[in-house]
C-alpha atoms as a PDB file:
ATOM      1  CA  UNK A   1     -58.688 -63.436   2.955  1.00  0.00           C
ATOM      2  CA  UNK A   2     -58.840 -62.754  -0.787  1.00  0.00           C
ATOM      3  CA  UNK A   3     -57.390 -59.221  -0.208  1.00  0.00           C
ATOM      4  CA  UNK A   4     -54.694 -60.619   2.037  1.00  0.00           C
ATOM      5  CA  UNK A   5     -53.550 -63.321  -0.980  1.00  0.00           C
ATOM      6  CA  UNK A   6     -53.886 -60.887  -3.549  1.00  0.00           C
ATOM      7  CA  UNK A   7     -51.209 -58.190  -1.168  1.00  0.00           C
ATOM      8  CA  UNK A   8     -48.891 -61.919  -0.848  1.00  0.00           C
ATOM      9  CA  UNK A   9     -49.059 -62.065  -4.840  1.00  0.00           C
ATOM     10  CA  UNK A  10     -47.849 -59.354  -5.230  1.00  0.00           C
ATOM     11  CA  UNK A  11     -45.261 -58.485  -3.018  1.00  0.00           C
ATOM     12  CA  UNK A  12     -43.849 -62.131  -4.318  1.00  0.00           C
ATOM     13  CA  UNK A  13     -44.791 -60.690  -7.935  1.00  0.00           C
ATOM     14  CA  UNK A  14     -42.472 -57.607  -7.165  1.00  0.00           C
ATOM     15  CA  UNK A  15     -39.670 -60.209  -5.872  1.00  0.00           C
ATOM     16  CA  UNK A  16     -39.709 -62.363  -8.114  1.00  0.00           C
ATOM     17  CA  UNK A  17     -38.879 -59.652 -10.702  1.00  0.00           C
ATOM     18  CA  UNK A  18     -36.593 -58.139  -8.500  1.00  0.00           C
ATOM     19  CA  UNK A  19     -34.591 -61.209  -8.520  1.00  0.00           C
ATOM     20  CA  UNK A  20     -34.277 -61.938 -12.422  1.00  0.00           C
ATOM     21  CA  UNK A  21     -33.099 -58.341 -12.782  1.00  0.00           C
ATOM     22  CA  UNK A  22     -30.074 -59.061 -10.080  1.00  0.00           C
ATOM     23  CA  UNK A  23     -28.955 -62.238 -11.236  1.00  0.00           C
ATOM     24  CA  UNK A  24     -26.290 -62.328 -13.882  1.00  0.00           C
ATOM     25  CA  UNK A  25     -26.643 -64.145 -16.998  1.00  0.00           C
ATOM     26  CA  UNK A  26     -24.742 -67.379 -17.901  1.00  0.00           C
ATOM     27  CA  UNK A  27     -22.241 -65.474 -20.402  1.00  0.00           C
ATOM     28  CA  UNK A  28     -21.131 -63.391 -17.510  1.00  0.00           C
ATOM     29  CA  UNK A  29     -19.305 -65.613 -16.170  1.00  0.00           C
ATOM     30  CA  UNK A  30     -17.074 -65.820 -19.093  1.00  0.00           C
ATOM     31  CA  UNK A  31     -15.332 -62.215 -19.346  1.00  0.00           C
ATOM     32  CA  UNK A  32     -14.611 -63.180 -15.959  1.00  0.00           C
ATOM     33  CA  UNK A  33     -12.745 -65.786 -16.263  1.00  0.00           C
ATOM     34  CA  UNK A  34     -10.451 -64.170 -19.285  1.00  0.00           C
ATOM     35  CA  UNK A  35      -9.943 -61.553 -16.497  1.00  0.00           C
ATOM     36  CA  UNK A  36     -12.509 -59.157 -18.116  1.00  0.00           C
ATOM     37  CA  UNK A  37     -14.684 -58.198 -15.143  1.00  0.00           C
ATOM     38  CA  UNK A  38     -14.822 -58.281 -11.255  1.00  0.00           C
ATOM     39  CA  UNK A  39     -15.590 -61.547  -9.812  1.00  0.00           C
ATOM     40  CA  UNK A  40     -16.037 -60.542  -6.287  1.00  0.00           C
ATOM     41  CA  UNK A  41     -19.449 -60.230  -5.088  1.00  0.00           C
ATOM     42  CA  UNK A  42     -21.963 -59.333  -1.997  1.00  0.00           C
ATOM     43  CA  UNK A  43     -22.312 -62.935  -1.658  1.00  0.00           C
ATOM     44  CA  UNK A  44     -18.991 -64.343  -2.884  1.00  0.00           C
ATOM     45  CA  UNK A  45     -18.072 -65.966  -6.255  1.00  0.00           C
ATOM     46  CA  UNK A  46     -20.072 -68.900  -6.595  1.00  0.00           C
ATOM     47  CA  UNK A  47     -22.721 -67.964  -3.382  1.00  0.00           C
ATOM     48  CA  UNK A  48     -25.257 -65.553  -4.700  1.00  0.00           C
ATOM     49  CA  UNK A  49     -25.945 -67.940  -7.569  1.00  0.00           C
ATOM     50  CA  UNK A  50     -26.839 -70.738  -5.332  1.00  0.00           C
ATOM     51  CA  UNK A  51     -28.626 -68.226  -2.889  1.00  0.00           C
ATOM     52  CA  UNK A  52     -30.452 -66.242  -6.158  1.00  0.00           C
ATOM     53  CA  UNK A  53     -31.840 -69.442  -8.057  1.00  0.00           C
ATOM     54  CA  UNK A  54     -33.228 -71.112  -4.728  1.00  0.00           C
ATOM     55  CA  UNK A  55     -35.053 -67.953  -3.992  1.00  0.00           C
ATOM     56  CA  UNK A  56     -36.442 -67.797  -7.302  1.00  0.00           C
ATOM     57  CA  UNK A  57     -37.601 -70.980  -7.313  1.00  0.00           C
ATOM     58  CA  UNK A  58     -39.371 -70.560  -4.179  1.00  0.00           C
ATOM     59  CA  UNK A  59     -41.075 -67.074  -5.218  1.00  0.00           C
ATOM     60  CA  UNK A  60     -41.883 -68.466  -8.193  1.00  0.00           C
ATOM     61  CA  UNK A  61     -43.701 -71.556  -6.197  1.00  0.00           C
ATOM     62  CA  UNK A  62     -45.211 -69.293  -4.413  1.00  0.00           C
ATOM     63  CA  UNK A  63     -46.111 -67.098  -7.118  1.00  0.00           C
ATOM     64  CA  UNK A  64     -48.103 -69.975  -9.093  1.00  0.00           C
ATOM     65  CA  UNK A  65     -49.381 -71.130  -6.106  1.00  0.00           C
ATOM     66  CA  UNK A  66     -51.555 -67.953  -5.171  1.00  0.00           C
ATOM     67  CA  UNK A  67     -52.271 -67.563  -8.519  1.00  0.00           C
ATOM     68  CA  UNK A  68     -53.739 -71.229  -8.816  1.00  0.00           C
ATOM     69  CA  UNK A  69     -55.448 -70.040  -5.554  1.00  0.00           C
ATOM     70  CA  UNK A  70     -56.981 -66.974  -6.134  1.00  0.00           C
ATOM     71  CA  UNK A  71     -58.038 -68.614  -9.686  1.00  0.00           C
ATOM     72  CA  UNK A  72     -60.373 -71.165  -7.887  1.00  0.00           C
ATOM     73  CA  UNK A  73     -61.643 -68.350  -5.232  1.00  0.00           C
ATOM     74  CA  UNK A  74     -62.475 -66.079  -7.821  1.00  0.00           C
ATOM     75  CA  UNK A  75     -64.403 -69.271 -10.250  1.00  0.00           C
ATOM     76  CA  UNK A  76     -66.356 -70.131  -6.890  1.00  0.00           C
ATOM     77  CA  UNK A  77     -67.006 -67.011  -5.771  1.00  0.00           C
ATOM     78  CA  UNK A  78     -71.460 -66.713  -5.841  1.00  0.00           C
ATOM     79  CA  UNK A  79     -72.635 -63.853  -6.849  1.00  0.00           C
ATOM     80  CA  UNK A  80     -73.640 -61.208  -4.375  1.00  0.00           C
ATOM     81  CA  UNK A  81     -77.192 -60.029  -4.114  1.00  0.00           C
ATOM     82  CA  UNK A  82     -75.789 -55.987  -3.411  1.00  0.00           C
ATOM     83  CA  UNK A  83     -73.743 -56.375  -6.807  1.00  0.00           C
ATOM     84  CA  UNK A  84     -73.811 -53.379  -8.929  1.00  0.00           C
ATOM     85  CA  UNK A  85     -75.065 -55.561 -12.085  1.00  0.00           C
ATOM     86  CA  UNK A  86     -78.013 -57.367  -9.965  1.00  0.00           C
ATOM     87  CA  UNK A  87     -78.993 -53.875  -9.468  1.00  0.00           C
ATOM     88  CA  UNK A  88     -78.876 -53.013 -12.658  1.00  0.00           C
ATOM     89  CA  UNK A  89     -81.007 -55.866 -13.581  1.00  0.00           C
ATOM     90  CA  UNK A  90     -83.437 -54.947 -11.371  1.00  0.00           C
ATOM     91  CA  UNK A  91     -84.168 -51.777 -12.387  1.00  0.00           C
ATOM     92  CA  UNK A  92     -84.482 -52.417 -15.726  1.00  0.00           C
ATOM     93  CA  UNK A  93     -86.999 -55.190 -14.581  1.00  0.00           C
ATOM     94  CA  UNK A  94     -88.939 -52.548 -12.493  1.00  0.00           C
ATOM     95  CA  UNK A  95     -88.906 -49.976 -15.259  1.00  0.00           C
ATOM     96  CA  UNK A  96     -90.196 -52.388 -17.232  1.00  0.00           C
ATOM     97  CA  UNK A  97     -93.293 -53.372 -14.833  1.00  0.00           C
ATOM     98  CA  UNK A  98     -94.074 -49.640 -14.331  1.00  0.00           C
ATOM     99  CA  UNK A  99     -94.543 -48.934 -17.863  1.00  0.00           C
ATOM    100  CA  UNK A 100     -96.656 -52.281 -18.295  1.00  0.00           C
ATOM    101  CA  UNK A 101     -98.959 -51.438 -15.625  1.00  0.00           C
ATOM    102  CA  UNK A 102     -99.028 -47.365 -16.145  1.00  0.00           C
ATOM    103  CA  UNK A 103    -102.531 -46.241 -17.803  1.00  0.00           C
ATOM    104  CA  UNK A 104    -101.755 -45.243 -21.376  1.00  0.00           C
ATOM    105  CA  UNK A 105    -101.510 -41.297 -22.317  1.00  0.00           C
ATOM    106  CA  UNK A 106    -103.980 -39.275 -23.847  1.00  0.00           C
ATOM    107  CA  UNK A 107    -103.190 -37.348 -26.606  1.00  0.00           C
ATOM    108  CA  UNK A 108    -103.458 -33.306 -26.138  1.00  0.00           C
ATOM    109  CA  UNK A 109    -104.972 -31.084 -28.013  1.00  0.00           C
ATOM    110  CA  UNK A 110    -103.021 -28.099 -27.839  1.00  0.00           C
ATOM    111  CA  UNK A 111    -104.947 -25.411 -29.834  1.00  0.00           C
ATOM    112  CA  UNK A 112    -102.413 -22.785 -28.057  1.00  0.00           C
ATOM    113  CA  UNK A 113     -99.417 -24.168 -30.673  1.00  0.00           C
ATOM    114  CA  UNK A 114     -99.153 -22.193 -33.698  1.00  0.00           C
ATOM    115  CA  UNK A 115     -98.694 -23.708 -36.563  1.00  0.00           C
END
């Protein structure tokens, strides 16, 4: 499920980005109207703005949404007992043990050294 949310947030991520580029901004409008630029569009003259900001609005619902989701999942999410760190821990506990209960080391006397 978290994998699933995370591929939703960010295919709406990638939309929602998508969309800002295509809209125009609001000082567009004016060369337009002094004749300056093309006002025919895909979606006619005053359509894709009402059809751009509603979908925006709703990825970026949608975008908050998951992220308040996945936010709480990931806060509540226990701890695994296979987790790479536990392991860690572990070891480093069992290291630790062994060299408490190994029987200390004798010094050699290596008379074979030169000196």
């Amino acid at each position: 499920m978290y994998t699933a949310l995370i591929v939703i947030l960010i295919i709406a991520a990638t939309g929602l980005v998508g969309l800002i580029l295509l809209q125009q901004g609001k000082g567009a409008d004016m060369g337009a109207s002094f004749g300056a630029g093309a006002s025919g569009t895909v979606f006619g003259s005053g359509g894709s703005a009402n059809f751009m900001t509603r979908m925006t609005a709703v990825l970026a619902a949608v975008f908050i949404i998951l992220c308040l989701i996945l936010g709480n999942l990931s806060a509540n999410k226990s701890a695994r007992e296979d987790s790479k760190w536990m392991s860690i821990e572990q070891t480093t506990e069992e290291a630790k043990k062994a060299e408490q209960s190994a029987p200390p080391v004798a010094p050699t006397n290596n008379t074979d050294i030169p000196q």
